[in-house]
Structures are given as structure tokens and as C-alpha cells.
N, C-alpha and C. Protein backbone atom coordinates (compact mmCIF):
# COMPACT_ATOMS: atom_id res chain seq x y z
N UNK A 1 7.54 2.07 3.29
CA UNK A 1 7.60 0.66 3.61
C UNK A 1 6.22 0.14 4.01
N UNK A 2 5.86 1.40 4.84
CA UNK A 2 4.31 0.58 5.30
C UNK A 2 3.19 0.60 4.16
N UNK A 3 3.37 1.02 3.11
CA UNK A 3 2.67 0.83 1.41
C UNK A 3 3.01 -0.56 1.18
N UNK A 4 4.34 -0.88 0.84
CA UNK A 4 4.25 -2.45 0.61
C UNK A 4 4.13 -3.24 1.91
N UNK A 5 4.40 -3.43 3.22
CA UNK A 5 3.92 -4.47 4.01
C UNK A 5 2.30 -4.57 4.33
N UNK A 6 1.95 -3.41 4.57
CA UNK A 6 0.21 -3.08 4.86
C UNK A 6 -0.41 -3.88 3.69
N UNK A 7 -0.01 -2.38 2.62
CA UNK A 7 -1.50 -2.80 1.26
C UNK A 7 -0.72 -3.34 0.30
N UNK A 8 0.60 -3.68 0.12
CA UNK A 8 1.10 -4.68 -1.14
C UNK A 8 1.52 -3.83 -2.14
N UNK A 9 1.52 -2.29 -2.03
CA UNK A 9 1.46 -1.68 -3.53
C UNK A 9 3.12 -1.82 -3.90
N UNK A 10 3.56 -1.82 -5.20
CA UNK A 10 4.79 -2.08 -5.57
C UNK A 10 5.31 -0.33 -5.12
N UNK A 11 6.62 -0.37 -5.41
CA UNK A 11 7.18 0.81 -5.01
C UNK A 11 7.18 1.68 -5.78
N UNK A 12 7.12 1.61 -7.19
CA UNK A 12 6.66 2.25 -8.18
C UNK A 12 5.39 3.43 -8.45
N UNK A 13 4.10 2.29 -7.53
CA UNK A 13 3.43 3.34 -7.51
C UNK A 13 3.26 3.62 -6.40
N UNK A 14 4.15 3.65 -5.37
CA UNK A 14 4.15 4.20 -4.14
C UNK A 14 4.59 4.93 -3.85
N UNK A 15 6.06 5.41 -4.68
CA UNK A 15 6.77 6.51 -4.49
C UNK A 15 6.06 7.42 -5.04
N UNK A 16 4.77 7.16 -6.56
CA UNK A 16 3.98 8.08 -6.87
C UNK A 16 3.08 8.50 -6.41
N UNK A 17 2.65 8.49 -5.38
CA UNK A 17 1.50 8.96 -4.45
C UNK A 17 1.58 10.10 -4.10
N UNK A 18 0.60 10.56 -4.32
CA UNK A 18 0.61 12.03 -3.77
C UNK A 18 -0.06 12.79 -2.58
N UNK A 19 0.01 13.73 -2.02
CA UNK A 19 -0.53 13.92 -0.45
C UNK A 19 -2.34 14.20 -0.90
N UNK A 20 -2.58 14.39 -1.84
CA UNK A 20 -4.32 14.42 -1.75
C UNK A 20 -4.92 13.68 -2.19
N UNK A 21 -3.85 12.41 -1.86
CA UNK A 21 -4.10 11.15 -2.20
C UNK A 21 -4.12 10.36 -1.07
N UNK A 22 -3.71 11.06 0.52
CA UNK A 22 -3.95 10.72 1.44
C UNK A 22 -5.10 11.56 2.55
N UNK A 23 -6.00 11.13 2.62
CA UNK A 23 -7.45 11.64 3.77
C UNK A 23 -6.75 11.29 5.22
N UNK A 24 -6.89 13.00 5.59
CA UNK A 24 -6.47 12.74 7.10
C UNK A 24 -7.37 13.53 7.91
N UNK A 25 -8.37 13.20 8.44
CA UNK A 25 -9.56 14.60 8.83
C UNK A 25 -9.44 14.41 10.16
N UNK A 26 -9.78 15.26 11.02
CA UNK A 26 -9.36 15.42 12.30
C UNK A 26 -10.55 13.83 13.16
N UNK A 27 -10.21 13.44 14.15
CA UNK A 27 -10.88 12.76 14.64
C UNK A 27 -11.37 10.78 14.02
N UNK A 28 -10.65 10.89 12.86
CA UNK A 28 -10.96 9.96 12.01
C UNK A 28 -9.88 8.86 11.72
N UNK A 29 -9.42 7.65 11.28
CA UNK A 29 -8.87 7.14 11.00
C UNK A 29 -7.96 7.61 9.69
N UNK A 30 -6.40 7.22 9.06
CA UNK A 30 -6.22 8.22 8.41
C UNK A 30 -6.45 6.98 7.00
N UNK A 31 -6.86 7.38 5.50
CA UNK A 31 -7.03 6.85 4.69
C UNK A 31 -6.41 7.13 3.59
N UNK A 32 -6.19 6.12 2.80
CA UNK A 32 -5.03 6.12 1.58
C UNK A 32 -6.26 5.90 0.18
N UNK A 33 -6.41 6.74 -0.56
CA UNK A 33 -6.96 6.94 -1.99
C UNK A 33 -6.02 5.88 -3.04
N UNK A 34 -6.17 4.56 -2.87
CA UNK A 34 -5.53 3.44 -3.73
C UNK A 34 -6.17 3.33 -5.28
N UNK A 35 -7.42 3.74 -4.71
CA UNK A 35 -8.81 3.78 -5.88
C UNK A 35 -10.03 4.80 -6.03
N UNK A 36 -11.12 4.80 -6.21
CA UNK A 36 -11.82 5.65 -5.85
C UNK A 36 -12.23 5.84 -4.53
N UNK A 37 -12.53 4.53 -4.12
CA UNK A 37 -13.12 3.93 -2.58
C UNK A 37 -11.40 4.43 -1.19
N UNK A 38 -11.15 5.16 -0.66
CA UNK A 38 -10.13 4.95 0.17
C UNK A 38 -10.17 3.58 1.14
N UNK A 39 -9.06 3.58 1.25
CA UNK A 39 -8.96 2.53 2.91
C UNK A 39 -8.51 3.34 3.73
N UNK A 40 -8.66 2.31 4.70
CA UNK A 40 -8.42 2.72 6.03
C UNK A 40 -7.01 2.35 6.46
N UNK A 41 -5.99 2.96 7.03
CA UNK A 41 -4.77 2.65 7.27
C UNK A 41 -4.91 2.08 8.87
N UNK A 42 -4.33 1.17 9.41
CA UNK A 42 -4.52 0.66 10.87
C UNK A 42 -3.62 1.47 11.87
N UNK A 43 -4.06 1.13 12.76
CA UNK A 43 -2.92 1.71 13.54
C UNK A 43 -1.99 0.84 14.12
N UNK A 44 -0.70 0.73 14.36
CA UNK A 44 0.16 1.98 14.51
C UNK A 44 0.41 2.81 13.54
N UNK A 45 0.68 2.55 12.11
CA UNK A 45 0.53 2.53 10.70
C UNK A 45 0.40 4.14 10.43
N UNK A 46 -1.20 4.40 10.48
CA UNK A 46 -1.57 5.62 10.34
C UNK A 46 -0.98 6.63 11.33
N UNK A 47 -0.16 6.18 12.38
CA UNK A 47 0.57 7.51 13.32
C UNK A 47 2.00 7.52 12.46
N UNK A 48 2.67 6.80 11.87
CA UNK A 48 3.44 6.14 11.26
C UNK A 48 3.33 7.70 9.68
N UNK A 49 2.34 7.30 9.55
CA UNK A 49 1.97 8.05 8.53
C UNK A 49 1.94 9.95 8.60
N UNK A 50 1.13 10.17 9.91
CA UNK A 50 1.31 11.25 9.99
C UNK A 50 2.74 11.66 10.61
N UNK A 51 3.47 11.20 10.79
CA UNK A 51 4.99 11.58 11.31
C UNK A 51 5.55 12.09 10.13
N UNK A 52 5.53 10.82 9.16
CA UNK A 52 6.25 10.94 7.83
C UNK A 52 5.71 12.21 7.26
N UNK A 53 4.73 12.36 7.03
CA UNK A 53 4.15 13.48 6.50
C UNK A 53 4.17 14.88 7.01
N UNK A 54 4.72 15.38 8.44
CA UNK A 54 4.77 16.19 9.50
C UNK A 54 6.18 16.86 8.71
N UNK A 55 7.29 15.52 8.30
CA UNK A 55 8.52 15.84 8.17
C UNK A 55 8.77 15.28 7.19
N UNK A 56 7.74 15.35 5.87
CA UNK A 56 8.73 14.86 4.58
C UNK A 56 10.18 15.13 4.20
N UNK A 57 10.98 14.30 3.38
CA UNK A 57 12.02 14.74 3.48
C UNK A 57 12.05 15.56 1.78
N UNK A 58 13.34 16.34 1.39
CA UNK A 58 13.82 17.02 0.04
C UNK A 58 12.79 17.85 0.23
N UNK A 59 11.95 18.39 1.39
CA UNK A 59 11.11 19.80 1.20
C UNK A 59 11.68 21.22 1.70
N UNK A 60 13.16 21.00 1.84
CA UNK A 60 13.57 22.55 2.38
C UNK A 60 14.64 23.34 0.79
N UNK A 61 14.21 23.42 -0.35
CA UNK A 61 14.15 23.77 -1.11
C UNK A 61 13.43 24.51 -1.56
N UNK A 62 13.44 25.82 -2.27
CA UNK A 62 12.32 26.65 -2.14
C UNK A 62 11.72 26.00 -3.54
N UNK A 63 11.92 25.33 -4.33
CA UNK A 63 11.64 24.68 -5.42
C UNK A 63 10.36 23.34 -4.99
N UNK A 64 10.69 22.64 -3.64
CA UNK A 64 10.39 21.68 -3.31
C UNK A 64 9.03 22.21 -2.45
N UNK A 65 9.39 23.00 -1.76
CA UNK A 65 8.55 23.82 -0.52
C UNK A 65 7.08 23.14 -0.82
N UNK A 66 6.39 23.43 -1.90
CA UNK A 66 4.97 23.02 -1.91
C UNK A 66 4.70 21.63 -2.40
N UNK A 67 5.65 20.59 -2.81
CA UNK A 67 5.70 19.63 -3.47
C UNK A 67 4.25 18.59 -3.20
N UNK A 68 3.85 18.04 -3.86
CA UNK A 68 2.37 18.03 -3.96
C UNK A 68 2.87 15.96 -3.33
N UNK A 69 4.01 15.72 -3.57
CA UNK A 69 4.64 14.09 -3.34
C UNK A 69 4.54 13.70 -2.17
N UNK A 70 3.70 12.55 -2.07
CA UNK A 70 4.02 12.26 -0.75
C UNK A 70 4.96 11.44 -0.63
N UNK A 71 6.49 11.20 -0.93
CA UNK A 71 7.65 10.92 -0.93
C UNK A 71 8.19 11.77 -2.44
N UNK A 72 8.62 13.04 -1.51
CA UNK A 72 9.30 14.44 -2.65
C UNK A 72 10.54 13.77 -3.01
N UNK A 73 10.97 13.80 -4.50
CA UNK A 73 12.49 13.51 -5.01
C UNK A 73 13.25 14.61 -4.24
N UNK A 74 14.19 14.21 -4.86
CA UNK A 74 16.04 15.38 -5.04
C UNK A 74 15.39 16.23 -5.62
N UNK A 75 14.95 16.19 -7.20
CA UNK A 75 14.96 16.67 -8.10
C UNK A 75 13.45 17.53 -7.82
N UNK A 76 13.49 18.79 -7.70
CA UNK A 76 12.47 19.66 -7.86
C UNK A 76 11.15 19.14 -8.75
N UNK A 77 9.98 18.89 -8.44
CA UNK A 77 8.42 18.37 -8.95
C UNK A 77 8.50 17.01 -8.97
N UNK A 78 9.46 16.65 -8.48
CA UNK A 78 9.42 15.25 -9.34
C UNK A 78 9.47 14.73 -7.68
N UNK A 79 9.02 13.09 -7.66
CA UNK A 79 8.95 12.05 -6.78
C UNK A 79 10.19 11.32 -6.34
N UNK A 80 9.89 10.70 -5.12
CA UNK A 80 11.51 9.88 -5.11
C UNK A 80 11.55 8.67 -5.83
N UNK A 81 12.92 8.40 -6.26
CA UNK A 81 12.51 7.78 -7.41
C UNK A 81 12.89 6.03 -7.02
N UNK A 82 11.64 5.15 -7.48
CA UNK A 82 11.37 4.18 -6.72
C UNK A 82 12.64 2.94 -7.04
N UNK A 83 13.55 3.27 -7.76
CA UNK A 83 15.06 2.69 -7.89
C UNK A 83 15.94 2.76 -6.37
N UNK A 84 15.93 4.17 -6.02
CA UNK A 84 16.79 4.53 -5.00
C UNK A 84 16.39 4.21 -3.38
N UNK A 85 14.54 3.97 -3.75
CA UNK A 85 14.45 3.41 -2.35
C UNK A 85 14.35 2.53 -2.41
N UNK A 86 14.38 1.30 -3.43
CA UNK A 86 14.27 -0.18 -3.86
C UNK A 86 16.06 -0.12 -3.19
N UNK A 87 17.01 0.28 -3.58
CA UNK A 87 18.47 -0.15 -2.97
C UNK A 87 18.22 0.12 -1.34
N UNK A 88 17.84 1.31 -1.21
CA UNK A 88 17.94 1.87 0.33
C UNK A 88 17.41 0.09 0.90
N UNK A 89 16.19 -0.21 0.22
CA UNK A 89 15.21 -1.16 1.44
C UNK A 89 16.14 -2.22 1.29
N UNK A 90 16.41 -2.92 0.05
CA UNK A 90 17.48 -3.94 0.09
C UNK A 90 18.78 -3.85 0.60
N UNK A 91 19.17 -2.85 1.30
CA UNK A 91 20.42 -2.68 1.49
C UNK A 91 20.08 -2.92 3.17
N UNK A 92 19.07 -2.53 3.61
CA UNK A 92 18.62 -2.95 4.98
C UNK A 92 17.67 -4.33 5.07
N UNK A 93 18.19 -5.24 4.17
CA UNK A 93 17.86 -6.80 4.35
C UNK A 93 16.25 -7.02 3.82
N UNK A 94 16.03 -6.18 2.96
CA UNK A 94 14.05 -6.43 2.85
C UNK A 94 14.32 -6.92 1.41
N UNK A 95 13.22 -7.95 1.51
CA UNK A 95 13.39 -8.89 0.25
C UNK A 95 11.55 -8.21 -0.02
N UNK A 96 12.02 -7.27 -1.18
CA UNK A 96 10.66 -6.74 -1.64
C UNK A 96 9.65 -7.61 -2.46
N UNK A 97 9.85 -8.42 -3.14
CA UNK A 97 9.12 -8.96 -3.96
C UNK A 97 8.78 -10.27 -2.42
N UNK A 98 9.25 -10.72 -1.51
CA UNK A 98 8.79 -11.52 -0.80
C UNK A 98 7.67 -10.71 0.28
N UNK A 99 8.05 -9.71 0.18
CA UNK A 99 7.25 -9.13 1.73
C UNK A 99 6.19 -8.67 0.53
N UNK A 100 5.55 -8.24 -0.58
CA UNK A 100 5.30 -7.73 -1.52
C UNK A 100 3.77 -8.96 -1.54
N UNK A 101 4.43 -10.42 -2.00
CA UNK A 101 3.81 -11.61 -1.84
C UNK A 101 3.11 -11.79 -0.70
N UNK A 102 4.11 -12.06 -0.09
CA UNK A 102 3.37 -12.47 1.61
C UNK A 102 2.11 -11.43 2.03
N UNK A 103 2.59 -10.21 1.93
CA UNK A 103 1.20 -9.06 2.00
C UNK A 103 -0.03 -9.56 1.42
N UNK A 104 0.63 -9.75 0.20
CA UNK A 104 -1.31 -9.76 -0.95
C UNK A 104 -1.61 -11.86 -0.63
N UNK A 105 -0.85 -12.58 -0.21
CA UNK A 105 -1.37 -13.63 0.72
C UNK A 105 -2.17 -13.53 1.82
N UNK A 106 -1.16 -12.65 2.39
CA UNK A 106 -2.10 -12.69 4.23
C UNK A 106 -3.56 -11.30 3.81
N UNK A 107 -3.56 -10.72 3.02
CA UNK A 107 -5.07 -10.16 2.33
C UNK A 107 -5.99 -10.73 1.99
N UNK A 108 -5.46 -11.95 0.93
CA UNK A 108 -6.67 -12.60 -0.18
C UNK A 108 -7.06 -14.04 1.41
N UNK A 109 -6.36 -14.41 2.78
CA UNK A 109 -6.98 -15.03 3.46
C UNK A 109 -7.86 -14.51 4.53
N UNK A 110 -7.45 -13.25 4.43
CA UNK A 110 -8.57 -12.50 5.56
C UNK A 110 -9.80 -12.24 4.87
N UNK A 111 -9.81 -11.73 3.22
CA UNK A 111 -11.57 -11.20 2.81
C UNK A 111 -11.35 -11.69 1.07
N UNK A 112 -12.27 -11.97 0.63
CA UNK A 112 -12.15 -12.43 -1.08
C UNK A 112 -11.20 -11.43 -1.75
N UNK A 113 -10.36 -12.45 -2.69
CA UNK A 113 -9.75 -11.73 -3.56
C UNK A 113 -10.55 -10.05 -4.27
N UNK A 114 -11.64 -10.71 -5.02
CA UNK A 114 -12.56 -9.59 -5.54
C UNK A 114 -11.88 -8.61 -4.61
N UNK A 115 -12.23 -8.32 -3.32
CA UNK A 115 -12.60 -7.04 -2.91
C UNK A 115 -10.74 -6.78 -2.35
N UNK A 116 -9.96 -7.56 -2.24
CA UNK A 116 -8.51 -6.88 -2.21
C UNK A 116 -8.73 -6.36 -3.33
N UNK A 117 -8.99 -6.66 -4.77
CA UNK A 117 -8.14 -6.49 -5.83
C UNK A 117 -9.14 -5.14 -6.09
N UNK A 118 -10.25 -4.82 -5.78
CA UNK A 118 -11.43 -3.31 -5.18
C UNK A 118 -10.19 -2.59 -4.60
N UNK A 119 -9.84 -2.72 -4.03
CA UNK A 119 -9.71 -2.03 -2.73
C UNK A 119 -8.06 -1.35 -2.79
N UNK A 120 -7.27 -2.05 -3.92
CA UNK A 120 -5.95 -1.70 -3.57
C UNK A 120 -5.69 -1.47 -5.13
N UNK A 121 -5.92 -1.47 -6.14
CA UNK A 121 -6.23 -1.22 -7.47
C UNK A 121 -5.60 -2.48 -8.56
N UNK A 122 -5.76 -3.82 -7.88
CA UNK A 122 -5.36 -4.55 -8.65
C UNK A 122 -6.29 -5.85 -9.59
N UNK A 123 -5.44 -6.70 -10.38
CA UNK A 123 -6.26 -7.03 -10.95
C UNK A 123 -7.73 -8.72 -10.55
N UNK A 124 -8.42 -8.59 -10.63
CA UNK A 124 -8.88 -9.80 -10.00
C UNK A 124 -7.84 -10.96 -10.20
N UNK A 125 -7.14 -11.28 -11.66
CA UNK A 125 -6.61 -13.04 -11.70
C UNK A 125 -5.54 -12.83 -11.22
N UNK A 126 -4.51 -11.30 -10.78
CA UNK A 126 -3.78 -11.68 -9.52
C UNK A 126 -3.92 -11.78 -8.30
N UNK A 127 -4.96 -10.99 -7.86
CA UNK A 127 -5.35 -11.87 -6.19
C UNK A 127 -5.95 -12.99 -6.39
N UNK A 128 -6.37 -14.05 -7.41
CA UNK A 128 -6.93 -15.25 -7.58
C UNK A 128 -5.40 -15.91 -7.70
N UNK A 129 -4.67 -15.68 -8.15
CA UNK A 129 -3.48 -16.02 -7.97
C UNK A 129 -2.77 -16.17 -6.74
N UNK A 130 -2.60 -15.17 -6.06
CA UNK A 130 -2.09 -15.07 -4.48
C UNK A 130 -3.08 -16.07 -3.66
N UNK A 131 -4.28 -15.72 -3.89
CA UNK A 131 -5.14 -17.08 -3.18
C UNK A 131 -5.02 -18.31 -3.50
N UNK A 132 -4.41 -18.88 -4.46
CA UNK A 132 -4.45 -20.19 -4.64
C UNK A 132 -2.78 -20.14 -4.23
N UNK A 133 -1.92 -19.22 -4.07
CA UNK A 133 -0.53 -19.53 -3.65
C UNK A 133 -0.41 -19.60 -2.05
N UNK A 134 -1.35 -19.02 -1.40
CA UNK A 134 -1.83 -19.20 -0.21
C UNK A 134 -2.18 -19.84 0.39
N UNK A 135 -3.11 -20.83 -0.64
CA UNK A 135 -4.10 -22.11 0.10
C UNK A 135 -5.60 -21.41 0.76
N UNK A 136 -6.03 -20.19 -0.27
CA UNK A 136 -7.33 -19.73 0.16
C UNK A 136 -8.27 -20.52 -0.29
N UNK A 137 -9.89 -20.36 0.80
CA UNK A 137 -10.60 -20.99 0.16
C UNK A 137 -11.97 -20.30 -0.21
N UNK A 138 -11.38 -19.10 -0.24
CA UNK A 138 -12.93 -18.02 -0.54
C UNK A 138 -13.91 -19.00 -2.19
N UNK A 139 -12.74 -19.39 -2.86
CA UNK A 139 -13.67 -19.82 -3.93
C UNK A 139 -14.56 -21.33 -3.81
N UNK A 140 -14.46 -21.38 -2.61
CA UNK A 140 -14.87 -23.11 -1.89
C UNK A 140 -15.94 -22.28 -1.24
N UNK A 141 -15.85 -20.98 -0.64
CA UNK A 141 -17.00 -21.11 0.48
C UNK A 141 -18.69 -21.02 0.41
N UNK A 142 -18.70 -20.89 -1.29
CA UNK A 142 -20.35 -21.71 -1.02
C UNK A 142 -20.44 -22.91 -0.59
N UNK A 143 -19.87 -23.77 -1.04
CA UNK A 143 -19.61 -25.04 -0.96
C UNK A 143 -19.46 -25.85 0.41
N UNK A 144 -18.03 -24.55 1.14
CA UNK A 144 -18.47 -25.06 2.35
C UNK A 144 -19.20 -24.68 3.40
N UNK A 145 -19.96 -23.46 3.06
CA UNK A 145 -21.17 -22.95 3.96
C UNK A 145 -22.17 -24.27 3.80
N UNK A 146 -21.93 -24.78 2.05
CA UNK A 146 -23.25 -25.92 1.81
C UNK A 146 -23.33 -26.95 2.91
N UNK A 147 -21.85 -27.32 2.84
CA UNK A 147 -21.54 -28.81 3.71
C UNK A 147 -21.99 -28.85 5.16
N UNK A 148 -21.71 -27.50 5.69
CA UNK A 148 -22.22 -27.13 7.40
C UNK A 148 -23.56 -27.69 7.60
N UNK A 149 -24.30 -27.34 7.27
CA UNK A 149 -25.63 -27.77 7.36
C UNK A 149 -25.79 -29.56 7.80
């Protein structure tokens, strides 16, 4: 859940994530490999993270035991599959495609689209999209750095 409210990623490729796809080094903030560049996960978030990961679930299978998923399927190698936690979340009142939106909104008004769409592996003309569904004005702010003066 904290994949789509945090960084926006659909569930699809969230259920595909894999654990050396998450940086957790002792003393450090913990970071998610979205792209080449990691982010930084916030806290509470990143304690959030190492819990989940302490106690993945479908790993007491000797099939599963080493599972490389950071959300392990039923099904031996394979991931959980992002259908079954799409019902689970809707079945506990989460409107995914809204919290999904609202995320990559409240992103593209904190720092330029460009560098969400860097940073979380998406494409620039959809965070130019979310910013103008937002009411951002990163693409104004030469303009209005000009006017200050």
C-alpha cells in the first residue's frame, strides 16, 4: 500500500518488486530501486517497510524459502499476484486509481514533474498531466521568479 500512497507505482509493478530492489544498509535511510537512481522511503514508511520484510508472507514453503519477491505469491517463484491484492485493497474501501492520482498530484506540487517522472520511472507527459490536473505551476516558474523582481 505504501508503493501506491508514497511513490504512486501501480500495483502491477509493485507486486513485481523484488528484495534487491530494496537498499537497506545499516544506519541509513531505507531506499526503493524505482530506477537506476533509488529514493529514499520517509519515515514512518521505511519502518513500515522493514517489518514487512522481517515477515514476508507465502515464505514458509520450502519452495518459497528463498523467494527473491518482495511480496512472494501462493504459487512457488512467482509474485503476489497484483489482481488479488487489487480485491484485498478494494474490499477494505481504497479507491486505487484515486489514491494512485492524488499521490502523483501531491508529487508533481512539491518538485517538477521532470524529476517525479526521474525518480519513480514514469513518463514526462504523464506527470505534465497530473500537474496541470493539480493546478501546478512548475511550468510558470521562470516566469514567476521573472515577475518577483
Amino acid at each position: 500500500m505504501t508503493l501506491l500512497l508514497v511513490f504512486g507505482q501501480p500495483l502491477t509493478r509493485a507486486v513485481a518488486m523484488k528484495m534487491s530492489e530494496v537498499i537497506d544498509a545499516p544506519n541509513e535511510p531505507l531506499r526503493l530501486a524505482f530506477t537506476r537512481e533509488p529514493v529514499e522511503v520517509p519515515e514512518p514508511f521505511g519502518a513500515l517497510f522493514r517489518i514487512h520484510m522481517a515477515a514476508r508472507p507465502n515464505m514458509n514453503t520450502a519452495a518459497n524459502a528463498q523467494s527473491d519477491w518482495l511480496f512472494p505469491g501462493m504459487n512457488p517463484g512467482e509474485h503476489a499476484s497484483a489482481q488479488s491484492v487489487m480485491i484485498r485493497l478494494r474490499g477494505l474501501g481504497v479507491d486505487l486509481r484515486g489514491a494512485k492520482n492524488t499521490t502523483m498530484q501531491e508529487l508533481v506540487l512539491q518538485m517538477p514533474p521532470a524529476l517525479v517522472a526521474e525518480a519513480l520511472g514514469y513518463s514526462y507527459q504523464v506527470m505534465d498531466i497530473h500537474e496541470s490536473n493539480a493546478g501546478g505551476r512548475w511550468k510558470n516558474y521562470p516566469n514567476l521568479r521573472g515577475s518577483e523582481r
